[in-house]
Protein backbone atom coordinates (compact mmCIF):
# COMPACT_ATOMS: atom_id res chain seq x y z
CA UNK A 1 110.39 358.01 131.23
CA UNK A 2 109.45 357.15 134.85
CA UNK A 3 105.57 358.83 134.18
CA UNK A 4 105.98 356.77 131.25
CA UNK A 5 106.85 353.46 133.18
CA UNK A 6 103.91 353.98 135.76
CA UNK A 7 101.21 355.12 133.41
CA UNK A 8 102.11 352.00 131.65
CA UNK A 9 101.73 349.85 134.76
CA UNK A 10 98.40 351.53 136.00
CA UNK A 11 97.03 350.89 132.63
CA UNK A 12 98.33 347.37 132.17
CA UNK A 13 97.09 346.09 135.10
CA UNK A 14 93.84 348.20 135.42
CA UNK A 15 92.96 346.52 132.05
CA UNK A 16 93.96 343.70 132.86
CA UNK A 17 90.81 343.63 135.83
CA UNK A 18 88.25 345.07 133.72
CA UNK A 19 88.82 342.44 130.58
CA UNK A 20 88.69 339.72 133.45
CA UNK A 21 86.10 341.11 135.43
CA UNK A 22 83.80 341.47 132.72
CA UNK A 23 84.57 337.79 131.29
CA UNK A 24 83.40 337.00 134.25
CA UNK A 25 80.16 338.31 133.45
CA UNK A 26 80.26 337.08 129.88
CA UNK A 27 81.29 333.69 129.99
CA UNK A 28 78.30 332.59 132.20
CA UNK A 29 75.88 334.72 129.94
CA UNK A 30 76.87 332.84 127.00
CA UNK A 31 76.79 329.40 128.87
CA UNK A 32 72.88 330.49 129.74
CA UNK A 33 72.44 331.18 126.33
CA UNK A 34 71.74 334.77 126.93
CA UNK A 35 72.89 337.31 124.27
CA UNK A 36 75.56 340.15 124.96
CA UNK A 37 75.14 343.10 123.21
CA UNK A 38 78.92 344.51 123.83
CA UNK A 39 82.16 343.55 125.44
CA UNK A 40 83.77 347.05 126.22
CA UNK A 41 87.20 347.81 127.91
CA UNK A 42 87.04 351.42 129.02
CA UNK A 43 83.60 353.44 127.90
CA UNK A 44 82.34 354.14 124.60
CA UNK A 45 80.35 357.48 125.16
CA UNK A 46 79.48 358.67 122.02
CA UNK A 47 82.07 356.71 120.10
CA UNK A 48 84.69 353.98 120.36
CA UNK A 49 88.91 353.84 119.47
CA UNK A 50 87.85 350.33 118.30
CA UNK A 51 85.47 348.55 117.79
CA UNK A 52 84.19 345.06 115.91
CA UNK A 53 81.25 342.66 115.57
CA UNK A 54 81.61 339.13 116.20
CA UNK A 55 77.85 337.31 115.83
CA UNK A 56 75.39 339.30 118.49
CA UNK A 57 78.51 340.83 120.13
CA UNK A 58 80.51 343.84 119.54
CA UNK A 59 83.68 343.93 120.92
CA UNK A 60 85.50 347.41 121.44
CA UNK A 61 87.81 349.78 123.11
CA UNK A 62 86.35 353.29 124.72
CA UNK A 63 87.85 356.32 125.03
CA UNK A 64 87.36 357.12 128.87
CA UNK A 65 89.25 355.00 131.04
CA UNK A 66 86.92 354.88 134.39
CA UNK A 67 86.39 350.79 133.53
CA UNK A 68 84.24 348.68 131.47
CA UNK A 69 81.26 347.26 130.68
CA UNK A 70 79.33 344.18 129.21
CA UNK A 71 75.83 345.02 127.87
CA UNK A 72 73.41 342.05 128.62
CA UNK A 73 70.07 341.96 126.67
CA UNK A 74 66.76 342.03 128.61
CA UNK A 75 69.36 343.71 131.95
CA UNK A 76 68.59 346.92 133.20
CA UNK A 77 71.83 348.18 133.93
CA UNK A 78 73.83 351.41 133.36
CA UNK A 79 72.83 351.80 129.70
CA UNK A 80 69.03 352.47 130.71
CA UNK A 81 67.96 350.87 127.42
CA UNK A 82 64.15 351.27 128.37
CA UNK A 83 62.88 350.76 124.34
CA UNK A 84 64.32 347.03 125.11
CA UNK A 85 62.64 346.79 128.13
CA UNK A 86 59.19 348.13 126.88
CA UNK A 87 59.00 345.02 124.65
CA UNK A 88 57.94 341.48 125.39
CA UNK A 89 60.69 339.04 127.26
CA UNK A 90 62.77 337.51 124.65
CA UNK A 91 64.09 333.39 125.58
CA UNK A 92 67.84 335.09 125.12
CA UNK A 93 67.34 337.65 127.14
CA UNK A 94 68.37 338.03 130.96
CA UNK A 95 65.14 338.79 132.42
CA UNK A 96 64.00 335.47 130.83
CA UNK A 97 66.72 333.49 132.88
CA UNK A 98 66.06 331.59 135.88
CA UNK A 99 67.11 333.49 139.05
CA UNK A 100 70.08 331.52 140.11
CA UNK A 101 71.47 331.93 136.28
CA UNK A 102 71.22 335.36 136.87
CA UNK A 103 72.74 335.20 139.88
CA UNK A 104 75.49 333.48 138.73
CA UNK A 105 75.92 335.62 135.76
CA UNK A 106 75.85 338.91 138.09
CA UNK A 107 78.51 337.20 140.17
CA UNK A 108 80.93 336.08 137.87
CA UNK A 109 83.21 339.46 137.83
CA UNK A 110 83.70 339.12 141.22
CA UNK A 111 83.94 335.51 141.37
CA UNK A 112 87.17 336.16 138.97
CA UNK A 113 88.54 338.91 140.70
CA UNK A 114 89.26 336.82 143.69
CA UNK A 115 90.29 334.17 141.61
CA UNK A 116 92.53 335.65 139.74
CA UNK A 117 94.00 337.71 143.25
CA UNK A 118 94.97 334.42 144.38
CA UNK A 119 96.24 333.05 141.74
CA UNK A 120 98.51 335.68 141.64
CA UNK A 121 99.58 335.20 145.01
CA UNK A 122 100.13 331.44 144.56
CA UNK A 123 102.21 332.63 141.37
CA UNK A 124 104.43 334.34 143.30
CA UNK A 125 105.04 332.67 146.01
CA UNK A 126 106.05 329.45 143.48
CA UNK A 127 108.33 332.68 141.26
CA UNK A 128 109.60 334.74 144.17
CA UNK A 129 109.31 332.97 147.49
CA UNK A 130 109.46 335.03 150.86
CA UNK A 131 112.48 337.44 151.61
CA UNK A 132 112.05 338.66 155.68
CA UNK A 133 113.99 339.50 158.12
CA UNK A 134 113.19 337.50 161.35
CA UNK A 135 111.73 339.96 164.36
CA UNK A 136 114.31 338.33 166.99
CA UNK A 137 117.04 338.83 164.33
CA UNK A 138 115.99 343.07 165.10
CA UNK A 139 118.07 342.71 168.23
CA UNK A 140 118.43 346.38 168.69
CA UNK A 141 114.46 347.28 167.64
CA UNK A 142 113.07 349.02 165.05
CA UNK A 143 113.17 352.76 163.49
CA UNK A 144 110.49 354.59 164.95
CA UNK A 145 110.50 358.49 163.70
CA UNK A 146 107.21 358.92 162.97
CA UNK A 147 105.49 361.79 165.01
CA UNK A 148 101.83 359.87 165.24
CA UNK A 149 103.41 356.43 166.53
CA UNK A 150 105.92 358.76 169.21
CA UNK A 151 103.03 360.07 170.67
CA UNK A 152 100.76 356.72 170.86
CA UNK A 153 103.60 355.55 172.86
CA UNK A 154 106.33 354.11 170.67
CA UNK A 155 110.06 354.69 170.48
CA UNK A 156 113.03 353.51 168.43
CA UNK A 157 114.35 350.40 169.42
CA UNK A 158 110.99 349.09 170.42
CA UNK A 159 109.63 345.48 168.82
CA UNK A 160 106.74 344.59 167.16
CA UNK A 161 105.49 341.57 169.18
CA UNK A 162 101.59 340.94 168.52
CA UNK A 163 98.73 343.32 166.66
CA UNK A 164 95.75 342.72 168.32
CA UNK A 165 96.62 339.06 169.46
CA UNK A 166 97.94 338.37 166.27
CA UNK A 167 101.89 337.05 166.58
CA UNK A 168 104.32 339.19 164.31
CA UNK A 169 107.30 336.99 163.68
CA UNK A 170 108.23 338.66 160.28
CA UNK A 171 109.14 342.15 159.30
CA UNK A 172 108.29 342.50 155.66
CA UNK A 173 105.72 345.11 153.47
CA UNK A 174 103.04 343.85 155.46
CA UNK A 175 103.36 345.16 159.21
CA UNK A 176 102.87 348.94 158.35
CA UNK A 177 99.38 348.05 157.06
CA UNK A 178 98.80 345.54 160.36
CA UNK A 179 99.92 348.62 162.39
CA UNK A 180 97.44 351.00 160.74
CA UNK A 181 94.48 348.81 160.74
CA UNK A 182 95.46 347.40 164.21
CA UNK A 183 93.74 348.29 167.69
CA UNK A 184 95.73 347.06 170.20
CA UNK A 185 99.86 346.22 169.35
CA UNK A 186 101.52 344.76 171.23
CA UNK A 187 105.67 345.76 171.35
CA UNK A 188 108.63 344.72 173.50
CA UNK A 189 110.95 347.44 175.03
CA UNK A 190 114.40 346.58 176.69
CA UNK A 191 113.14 343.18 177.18
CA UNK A 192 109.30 343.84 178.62
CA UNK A 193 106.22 343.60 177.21
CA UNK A 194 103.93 346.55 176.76
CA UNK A 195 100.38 347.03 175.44
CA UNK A 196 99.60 350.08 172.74
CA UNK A 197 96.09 351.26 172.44
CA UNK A 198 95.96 352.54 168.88
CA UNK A 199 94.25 356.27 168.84
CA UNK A 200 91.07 355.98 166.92
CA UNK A 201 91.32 358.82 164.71
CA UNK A 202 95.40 357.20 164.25
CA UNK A 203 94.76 357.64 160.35
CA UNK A 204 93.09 360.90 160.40
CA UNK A 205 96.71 361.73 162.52
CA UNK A 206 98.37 360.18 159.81
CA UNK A 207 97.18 362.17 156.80
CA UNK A 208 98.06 365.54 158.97
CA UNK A 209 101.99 364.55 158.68
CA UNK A 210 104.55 363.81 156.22
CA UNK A 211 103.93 360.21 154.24
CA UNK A 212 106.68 357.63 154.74
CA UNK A 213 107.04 354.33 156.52
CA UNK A 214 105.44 353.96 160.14
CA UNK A 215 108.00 351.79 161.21
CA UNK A 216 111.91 350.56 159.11
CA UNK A 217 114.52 348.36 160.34
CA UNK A 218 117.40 350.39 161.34
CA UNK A 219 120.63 351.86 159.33
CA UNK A 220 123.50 352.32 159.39
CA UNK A 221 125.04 355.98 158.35
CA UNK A 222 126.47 355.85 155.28
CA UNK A 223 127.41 358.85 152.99
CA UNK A 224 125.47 358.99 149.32
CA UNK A 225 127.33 362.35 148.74
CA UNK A 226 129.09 365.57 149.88
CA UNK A 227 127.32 368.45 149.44
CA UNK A 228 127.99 370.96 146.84
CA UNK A 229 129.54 374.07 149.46
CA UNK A 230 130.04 371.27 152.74
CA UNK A 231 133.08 371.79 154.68
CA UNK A 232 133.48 368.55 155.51
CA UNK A 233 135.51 367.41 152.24
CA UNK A 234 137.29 364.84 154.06
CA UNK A 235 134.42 362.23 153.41
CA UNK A 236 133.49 360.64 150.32
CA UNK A 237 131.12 358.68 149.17
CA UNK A 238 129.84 355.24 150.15
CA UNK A 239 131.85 356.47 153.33
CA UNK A 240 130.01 354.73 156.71
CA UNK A 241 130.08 356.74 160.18
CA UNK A 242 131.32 354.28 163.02
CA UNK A 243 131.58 356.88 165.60
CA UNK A 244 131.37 360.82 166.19
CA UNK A 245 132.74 362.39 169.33
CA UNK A 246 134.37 359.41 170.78
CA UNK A 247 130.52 357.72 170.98
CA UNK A 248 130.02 354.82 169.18
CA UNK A 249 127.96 354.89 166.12
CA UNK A 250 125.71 351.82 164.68
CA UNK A 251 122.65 353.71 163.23
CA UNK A 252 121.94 356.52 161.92
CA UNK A 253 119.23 357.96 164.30
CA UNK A 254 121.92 357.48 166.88
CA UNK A 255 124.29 359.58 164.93
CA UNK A 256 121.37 362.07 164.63
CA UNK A 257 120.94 362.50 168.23
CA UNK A 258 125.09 362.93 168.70
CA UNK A 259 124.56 365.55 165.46
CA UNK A 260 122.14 367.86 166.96
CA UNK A 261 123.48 367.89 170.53
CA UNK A 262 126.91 369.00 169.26
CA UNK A 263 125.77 371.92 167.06
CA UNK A 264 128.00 374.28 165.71
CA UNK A 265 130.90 372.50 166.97
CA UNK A 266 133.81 370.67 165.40
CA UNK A 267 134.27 366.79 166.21
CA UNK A 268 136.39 363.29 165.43
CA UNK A 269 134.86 360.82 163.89
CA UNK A 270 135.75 357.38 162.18
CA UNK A 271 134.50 356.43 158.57
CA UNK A 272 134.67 352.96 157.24
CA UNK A 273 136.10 353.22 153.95
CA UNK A 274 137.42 350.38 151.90
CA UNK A 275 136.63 348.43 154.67
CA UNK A 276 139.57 349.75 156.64
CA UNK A 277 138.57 352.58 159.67
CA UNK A 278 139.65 356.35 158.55
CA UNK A 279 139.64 359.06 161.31
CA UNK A 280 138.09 362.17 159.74
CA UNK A 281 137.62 365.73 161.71
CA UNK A 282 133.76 367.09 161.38
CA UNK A 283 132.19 370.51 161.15
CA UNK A 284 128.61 370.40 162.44
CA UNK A 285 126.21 373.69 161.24
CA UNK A 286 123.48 375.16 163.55
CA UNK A 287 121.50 372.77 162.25
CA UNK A 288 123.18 369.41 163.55
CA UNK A 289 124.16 368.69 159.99
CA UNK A 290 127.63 368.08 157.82
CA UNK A 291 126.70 368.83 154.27
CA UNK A 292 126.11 365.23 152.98
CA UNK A 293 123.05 363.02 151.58
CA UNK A 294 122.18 359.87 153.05
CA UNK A 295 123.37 356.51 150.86
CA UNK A 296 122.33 353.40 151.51
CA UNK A 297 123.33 349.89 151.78
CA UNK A 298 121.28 346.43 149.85
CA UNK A 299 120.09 343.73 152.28
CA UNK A 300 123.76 341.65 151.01
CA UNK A 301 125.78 344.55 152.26
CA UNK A 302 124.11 344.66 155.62
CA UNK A 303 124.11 340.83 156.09
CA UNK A 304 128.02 340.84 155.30
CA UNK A 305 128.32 343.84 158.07
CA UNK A 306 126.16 342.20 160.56
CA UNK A 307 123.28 344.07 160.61
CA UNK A 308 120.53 341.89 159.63
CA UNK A 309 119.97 338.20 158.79
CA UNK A 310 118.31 338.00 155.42
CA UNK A 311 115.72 334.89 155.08
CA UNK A 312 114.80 333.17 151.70
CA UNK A 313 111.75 330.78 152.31
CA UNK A 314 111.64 328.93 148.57
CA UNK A 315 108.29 326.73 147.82
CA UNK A 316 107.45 324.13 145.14
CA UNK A 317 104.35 324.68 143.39
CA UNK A 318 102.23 322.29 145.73
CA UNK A 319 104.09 324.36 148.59
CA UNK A 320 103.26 327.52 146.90
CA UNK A 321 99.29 327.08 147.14
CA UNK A 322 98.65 326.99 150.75
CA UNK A 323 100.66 330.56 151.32
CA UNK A 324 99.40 331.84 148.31
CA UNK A 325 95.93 331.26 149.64
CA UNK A 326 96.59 332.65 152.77
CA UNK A 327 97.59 335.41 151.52
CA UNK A 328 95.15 336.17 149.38
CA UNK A 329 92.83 335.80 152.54
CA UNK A 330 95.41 337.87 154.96
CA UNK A 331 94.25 340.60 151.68
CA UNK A 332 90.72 339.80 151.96
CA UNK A 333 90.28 340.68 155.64
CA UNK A 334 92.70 343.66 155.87
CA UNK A 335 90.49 345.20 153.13
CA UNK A 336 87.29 344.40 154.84
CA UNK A 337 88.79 346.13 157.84
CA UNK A 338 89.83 349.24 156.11
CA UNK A 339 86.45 349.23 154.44
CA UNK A 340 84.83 349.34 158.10
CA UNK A 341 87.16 352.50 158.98
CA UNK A 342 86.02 354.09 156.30
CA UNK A 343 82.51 354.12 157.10
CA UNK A 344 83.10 354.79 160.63
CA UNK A 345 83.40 359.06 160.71
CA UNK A 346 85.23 358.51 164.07
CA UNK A 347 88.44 356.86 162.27
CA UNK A 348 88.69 360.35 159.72
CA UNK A 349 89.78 357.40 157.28
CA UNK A 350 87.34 359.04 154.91
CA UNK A 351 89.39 361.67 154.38
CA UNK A 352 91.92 359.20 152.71
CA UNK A 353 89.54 358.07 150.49
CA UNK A 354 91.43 358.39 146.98
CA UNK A 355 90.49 358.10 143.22
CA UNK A 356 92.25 357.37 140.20
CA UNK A 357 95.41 359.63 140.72
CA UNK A 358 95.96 357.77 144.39
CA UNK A 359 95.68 354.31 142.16
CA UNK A 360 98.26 355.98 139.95
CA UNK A 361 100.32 356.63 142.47
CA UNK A 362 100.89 353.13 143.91
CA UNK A 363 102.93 352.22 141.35
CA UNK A 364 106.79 352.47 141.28
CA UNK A 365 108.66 354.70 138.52
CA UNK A 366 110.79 351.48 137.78
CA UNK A 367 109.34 348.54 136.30
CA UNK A 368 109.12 345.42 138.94
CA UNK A 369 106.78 342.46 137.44
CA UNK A 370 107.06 341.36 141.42
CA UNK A 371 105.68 344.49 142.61
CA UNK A 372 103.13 345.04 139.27
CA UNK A 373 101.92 341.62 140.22
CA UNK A 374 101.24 342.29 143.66
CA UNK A 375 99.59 345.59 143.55
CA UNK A 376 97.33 343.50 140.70
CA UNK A 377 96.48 341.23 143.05
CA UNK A 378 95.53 343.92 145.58
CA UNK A 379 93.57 346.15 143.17
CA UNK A 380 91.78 343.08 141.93
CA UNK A 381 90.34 342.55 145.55
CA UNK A 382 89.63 345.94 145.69
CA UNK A 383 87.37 345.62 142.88
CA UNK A 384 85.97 342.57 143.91
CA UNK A 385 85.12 343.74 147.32
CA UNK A 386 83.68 347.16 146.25
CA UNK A 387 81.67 345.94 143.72
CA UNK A 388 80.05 343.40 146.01
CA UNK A 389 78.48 346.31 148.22
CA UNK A 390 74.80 346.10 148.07
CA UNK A 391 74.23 349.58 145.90
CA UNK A 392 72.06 349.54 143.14
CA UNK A 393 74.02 349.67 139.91
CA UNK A 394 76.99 347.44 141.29
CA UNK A 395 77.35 343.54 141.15
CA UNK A 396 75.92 343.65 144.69
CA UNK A 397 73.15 345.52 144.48
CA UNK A 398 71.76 343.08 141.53
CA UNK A 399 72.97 340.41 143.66
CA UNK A 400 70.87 341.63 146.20
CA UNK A 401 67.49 342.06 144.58
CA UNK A 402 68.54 338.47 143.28
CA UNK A 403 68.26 337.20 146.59
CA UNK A 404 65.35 339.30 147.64
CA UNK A 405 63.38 337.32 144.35
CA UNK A 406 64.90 333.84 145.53
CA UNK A 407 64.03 334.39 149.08
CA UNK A 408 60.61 335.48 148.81
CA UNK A 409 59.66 334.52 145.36
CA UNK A 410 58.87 337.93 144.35
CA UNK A 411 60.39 339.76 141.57
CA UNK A 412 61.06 343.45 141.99
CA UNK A 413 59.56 345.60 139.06
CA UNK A 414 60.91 346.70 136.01
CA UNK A 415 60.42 350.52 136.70
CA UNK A 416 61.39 349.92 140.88
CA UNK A 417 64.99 348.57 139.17
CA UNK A 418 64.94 351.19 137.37
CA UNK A 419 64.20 353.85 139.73
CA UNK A 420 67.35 351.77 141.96
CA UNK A 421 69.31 351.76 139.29
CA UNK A 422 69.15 355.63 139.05
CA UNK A 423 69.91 355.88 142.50
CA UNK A 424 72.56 353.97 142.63
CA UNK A 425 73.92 355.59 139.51
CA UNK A 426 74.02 358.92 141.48
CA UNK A 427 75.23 357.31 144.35
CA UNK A 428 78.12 356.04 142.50
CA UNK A 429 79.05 359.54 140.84
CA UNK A 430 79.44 360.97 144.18
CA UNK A 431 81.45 358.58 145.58
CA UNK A 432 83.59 358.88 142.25
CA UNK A 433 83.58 362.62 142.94
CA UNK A 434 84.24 362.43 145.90
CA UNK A 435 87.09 359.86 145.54
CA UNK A 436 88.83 361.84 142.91
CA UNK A 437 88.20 365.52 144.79
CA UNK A 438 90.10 364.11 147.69
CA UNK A 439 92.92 363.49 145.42
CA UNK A 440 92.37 367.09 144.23
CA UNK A 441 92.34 368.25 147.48
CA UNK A 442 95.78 366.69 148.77
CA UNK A 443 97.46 367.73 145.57
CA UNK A 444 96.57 370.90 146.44
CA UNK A 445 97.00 371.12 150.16
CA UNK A 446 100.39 368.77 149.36
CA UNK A 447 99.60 365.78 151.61
């Protein structure tokens, strides 16, 4: 069922972009009166799961899922239809448009794909509003345990003040990303200020270690279950460590730390249970452990206990447009940065390139319309972006012999588009393979 749930969700919303993205392309075609040939969501190689004609249009379904295509008569795209470029320019055809309807048409997919990205953030923000915790409500820091950040120079307990002169005041899904594409962050540690130079090759680190969260608010310890075999069958579940060995006990990576420096050794502790305090007696292995699996707690449970202070910034729909906006743009740029790691070798970023399967994997084995919304919105800039890059065979690269014929009034020939298009063609199947070996590769190498 959960493979079920996500393949529905990477298919829903993957759709979802290619329908839009190539109405984007269509509707502008058939405003300039040019003809489309086909409407296609996935590709029809050799045959379609559906398909039907609708006046000079047939609309269908394909059978490979690697995204979709509009056919444009007189266009010398990816169907290399050279018998209907051999003949004389037709008045419907796209060759016989003006350049700036062309260049409208070629940008319409995009055009939609950030439109519709921040739409969907406005629509959420209006639906779901922010939920944060403030960074001066962290009053004892944040969870640090990952090995890459430890050894650029962060520790539990430290704060996230600034990355790269940018002010944090939030903790929410967003400050792992600002870490990762950050240079310079700046933290606060037992109330001073201190400057981190990120590593260059940080996410070429990162890939080299176990995936999980660079940096968490803070836990408490609190007991999901006993062990099948644990001696320590005096605590139960939803049990929540207060101290161990007389030493106080507020987190769990400070019960950790008490854990492995009392190996092998037997020690007091007090649970809260029932919301009353319950001494227990504790058997620690050669490990530091007890035989249990971590529980947790939900953001209502912590605010009752103290831990955290749990915001809820609401907006009306006239509210809703300004955040949405900005963060659609917040999107924008962090993409455009991650794009520029990428292509720098010294980052190793590369190497985290992913295809399909790392798409697949974004999405949660529980259905969330929040989250399926937002990774929509991400994916759709994603596509928007990508296909804006100035190789021959994408939106940009049309784009960009567009310009080259507006600019200098001189239109590139039939067989050098072509030849470009070829190129680009190739280009784009090794990026693809490339993309989706990478995900081979980590499957393989399990990271």
């Amino acid at each position: 069922m959960e493979l079920f749930i996500k393949l529905s969700q990477f298919l829903l919303s993957l759709s979802l972009l290619i329908i839009l993205h190539e109405l984007g392309h269509f509707i502008p075609a058939k405003l300039f009166k040019t003809r489309v040939e086909k409407f296609y969501l996935f590709f029809d190689v050799k045959y379609s799961l559906l398909k039907k004609k609708i006046g000079d249009t047939e609309y269908g379904i394909g059978w490979l899922p690697l995204g979709g295509y509009v056919k444009i008569s007189g266009m010398i795209d990816e169907s290399m239809d050279k018998e209907q470029m051999a003949l004389p320019p037709q008045p419907w055809e796209f060759r016989s448009k003006p350049a700036w309807q062309r260049l409208i048409i070629m940008l319409g997919g995009v055009t939609v794909n950030f439109i519709l990205a921040f739409v969907i953030y406005i629509g959420m923000a209006f639906t779901y509003g922010d939920t944060y915790i403030a960074m001066e409500d962290l009053k004892d820091g944040l969870l640090i345990d990952n090995p890459v950040l430890q050894k650029a120079g962060f520790q539990t307990g430290d704060n996230i003040v600034a990355v790269d002169g940018d002010k944090i005041s939030k903790f929410d899904n967003q400050i792992n990303m600002k870490i990762i594409m950050g240079h310079n962050v700046l933290i606060e540690r037992n109330g001073a200020e201190k400057n981190i130079v990120m590593p260059k090759d940080f996410i070429d680190q990162l890939s080299k270690v176990e995936k999980g969260q660079l940096v968490s608010i803070r836990m408490p310890f609190v007991i999901g279950a006993v062990a099948a075999g644990s001696t320590n069958t005096a605590l139960q579940p939803k049990d929540m460590i207060l101290s161990l060995n007389g030493q106080k006990v507020k987190y769990f990576d400070e019960a950790k730390t008490i854990l492995e420096a009392n190996k092998n050794k037997t020690v007091a502790a007090i649970v809260l249970r029932n919301q009353k305090e319950t001494p227990v007696s504790l058997q620690i292995d050669a490990d530091g452990k007890i035989g249990v699996q971590l529980g947790g707690l939900g953001m209502d449970s912590l605010e009752k206990l103290g831990y955290y202070k749990v915001r809820k910034q609401e907006y009306t729909f006239f509210e809703a447009i300004p955040v949405g906006i900005m963060k659609g743009e917040d999107q924008l740029i962090g993409y455009g940065k991650q794009l520029k790691m990428i292509f720098n070798p010294d980052t190793g970023a590369y190497k985290q390139v992913g295809g399909f399967k790392a798409i697949f994997d974004i999405f949660p084995s529980t259905w969330s319309w929040e989250v399926f919304w937002s990774l929509t919105a991400l994916l759709s800039i994603m596509l928007g972006v990508m296909n804006l890059l100035p190789i021959p065979a994408l939106d940009g690269g049309h784009v960009m012999f567009l310009l080259y014929e507006m600019i200098s009034g001189k239109k590139p020939s039939d067989k050098f588009l072509e030849n470009a298009q070829m190129v680009g063609f190739v280009l784009l199947i090794s990026l693809l393979l490339f993309a989706n070996g990478n995900d081979i590769y980590k499957s393989i190498i399990g990271k």
